[in-house]
C-alpha atoms as a PDB file:
ATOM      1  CA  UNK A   1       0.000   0.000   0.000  1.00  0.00           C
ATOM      2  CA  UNK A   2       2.776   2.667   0.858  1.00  0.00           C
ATOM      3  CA  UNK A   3       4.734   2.060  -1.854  1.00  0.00           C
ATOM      4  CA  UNK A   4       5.530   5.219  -3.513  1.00  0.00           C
ATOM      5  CA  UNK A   5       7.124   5.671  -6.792  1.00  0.00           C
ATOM      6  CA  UNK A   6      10.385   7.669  -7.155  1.00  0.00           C
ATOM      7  CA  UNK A   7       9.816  10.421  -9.497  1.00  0.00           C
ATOM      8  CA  UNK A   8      13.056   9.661 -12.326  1.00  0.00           C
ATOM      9  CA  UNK A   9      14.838  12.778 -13.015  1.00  0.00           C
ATOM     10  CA  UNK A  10      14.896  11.914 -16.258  1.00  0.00           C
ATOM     11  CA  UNK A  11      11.811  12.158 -17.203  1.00  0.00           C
ATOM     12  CA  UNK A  12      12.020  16.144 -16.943  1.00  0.00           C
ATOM     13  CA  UNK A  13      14.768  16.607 -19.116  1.00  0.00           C
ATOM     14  CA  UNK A  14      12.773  16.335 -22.461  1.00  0.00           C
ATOM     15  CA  UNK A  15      12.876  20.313 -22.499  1.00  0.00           C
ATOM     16  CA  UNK A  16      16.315  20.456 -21.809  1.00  0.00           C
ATOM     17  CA  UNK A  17      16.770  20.295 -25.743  1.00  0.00           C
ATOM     18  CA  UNK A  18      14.313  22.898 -26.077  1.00  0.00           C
ATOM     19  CA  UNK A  19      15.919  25.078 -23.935  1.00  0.00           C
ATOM     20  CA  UNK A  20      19.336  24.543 -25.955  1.00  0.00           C
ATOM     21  CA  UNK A  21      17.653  24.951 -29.383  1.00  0.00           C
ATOM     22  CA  UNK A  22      16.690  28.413 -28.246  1.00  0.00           C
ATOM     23  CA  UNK A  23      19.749  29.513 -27.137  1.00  0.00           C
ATOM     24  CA  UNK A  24      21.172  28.300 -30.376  1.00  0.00           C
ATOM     25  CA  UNK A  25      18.824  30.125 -32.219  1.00  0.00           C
ATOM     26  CA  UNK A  26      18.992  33.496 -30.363  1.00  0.00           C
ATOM     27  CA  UNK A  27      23.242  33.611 -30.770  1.00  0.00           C
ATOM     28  CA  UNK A  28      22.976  32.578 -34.399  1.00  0.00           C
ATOM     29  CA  UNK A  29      20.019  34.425 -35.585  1.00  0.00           C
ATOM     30  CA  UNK A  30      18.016  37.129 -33.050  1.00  0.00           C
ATOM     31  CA  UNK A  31      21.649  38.670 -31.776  1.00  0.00           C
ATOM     32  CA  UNK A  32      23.110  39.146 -35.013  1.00  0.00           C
ATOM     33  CA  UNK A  33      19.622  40.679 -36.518  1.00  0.00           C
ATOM     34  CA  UNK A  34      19.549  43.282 -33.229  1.00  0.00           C
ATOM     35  CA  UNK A  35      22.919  44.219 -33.900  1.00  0.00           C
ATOM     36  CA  UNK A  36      22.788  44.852 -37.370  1.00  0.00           C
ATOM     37  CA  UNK A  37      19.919  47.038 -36.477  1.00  0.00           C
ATOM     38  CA  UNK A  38      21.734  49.392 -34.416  1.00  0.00           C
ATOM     39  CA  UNK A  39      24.372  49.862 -36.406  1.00  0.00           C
ATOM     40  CA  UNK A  40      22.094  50.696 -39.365  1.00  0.00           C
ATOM     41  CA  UNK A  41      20.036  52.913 -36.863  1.00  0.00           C
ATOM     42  CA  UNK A  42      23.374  54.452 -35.504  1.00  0.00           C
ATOM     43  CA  UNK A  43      24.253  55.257 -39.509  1.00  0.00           C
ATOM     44  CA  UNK A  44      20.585  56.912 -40.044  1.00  0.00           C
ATOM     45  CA  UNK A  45      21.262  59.251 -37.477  1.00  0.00           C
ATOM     46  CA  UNK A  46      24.140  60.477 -38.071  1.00  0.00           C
ATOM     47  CA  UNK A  47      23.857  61.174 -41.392  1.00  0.00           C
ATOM     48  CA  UNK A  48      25.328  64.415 -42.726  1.00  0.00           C
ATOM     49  CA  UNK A  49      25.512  66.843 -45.792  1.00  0.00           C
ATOM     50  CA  UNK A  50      27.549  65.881 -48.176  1.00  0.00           C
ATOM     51  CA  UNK A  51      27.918  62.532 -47.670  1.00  0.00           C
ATOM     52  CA  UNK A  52      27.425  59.980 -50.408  1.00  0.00           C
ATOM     53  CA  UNK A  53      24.937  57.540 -49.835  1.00  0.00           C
ATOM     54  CA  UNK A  54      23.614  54.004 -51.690  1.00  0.00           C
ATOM     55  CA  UNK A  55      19.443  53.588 -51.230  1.00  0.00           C
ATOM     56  CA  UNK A  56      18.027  50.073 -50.927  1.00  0.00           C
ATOM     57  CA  UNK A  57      17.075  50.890 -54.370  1.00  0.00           C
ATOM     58  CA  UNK A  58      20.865  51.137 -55.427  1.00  0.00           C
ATOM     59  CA  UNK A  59      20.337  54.833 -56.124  1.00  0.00           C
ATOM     60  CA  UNK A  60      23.700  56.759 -55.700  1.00  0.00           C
ATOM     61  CA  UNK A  61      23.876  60.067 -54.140  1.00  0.00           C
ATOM     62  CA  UNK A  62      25.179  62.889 -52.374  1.00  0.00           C
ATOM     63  CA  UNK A  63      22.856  64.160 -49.141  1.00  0.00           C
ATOM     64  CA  UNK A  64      22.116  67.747 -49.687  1.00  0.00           C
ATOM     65  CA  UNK A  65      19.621  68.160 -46.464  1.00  0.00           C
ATOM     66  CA  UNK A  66      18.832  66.149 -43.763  1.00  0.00           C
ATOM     67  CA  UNK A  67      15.345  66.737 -42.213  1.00  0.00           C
ATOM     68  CA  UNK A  68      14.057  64.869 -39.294  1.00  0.00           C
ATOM     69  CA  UNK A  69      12.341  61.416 -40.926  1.00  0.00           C
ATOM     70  CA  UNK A  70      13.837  62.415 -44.698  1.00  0.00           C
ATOM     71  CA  UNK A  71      17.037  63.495 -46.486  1.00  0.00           C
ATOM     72  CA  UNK A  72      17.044  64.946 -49.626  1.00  0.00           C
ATOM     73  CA  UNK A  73      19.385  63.435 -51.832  1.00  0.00           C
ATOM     74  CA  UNK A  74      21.237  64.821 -55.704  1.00  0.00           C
ATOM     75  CA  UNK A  75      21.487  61.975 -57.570  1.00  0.00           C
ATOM     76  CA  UNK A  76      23.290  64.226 -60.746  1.00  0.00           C
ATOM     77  CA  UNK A  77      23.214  67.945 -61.947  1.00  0.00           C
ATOM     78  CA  UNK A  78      19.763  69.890 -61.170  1.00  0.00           C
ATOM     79  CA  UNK A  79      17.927  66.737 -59.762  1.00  0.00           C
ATOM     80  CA  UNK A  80      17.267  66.004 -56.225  1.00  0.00           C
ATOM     81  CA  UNK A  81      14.687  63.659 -54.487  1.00  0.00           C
ATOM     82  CA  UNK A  82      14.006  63.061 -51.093  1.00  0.00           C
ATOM     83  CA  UNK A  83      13.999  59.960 -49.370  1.00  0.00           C
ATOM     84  CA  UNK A  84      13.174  58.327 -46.008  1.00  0.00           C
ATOM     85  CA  UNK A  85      16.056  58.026 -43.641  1.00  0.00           C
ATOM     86  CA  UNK A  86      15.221  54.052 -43.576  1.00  0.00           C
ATOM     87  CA  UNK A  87      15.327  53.725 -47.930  1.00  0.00           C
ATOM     88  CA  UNK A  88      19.386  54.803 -46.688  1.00  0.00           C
ATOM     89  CA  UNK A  89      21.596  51.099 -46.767  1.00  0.00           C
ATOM     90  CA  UNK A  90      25.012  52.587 -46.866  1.00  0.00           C
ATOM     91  CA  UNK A  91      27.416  55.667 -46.547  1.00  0.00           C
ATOM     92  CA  UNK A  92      29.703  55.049 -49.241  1.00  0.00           C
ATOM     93  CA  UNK A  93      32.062  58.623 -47.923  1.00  0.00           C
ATOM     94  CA  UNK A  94      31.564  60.214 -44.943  1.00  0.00           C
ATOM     95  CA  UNK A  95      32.384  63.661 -45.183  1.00  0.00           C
ATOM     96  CA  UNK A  96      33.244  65.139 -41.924  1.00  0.00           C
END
């Protein structure tokens, strides 16, 4: 009648794997994706005149104005178009 069952430790590790597939996936995908993020972010906001620029769109430019969400951008002689700050991939020169 009293005979109890020992609870196998064991039998709780099935999320053990779980656990470690997580931590897997934050180091090799999450971490990498937040820090690429503030890097780009860090780039948007410090974005000056006269620095050349590449858009998502692979537009080349040179900023002429930077407004708060927007920079306007001269892509050749006499023709300028404004973008968003977050259409900006890359400063190609900085010019400080």
């Amino acid at each position: 009648m009293g005979a109890e069952q020992a609870v196998n430790p064991l039998t709780q590790l099935p999320i053990i794997p779980y656990i470690l597939i997580f931590f897997i996936f934050y180091f090799l995908v999450i971490k990498p994706q937040k820090d690429k993020q503030k890097v780009a972010s860090e780039m948007k906001s410090t974005l000056n005149k006269n620095d050349e620029i590449v858009t998502s769109g692979g537009i080349h430019g040179t900023v002429v104005n930077v407004k708060e969400k927007t920079v306007i951008v001269r892509v050749d002689d006499n023709v300028k178009i404004e973008f968003d700050k977050e259409a900006i991939s890359s400063v190609v020169k900085s010019k400080k």
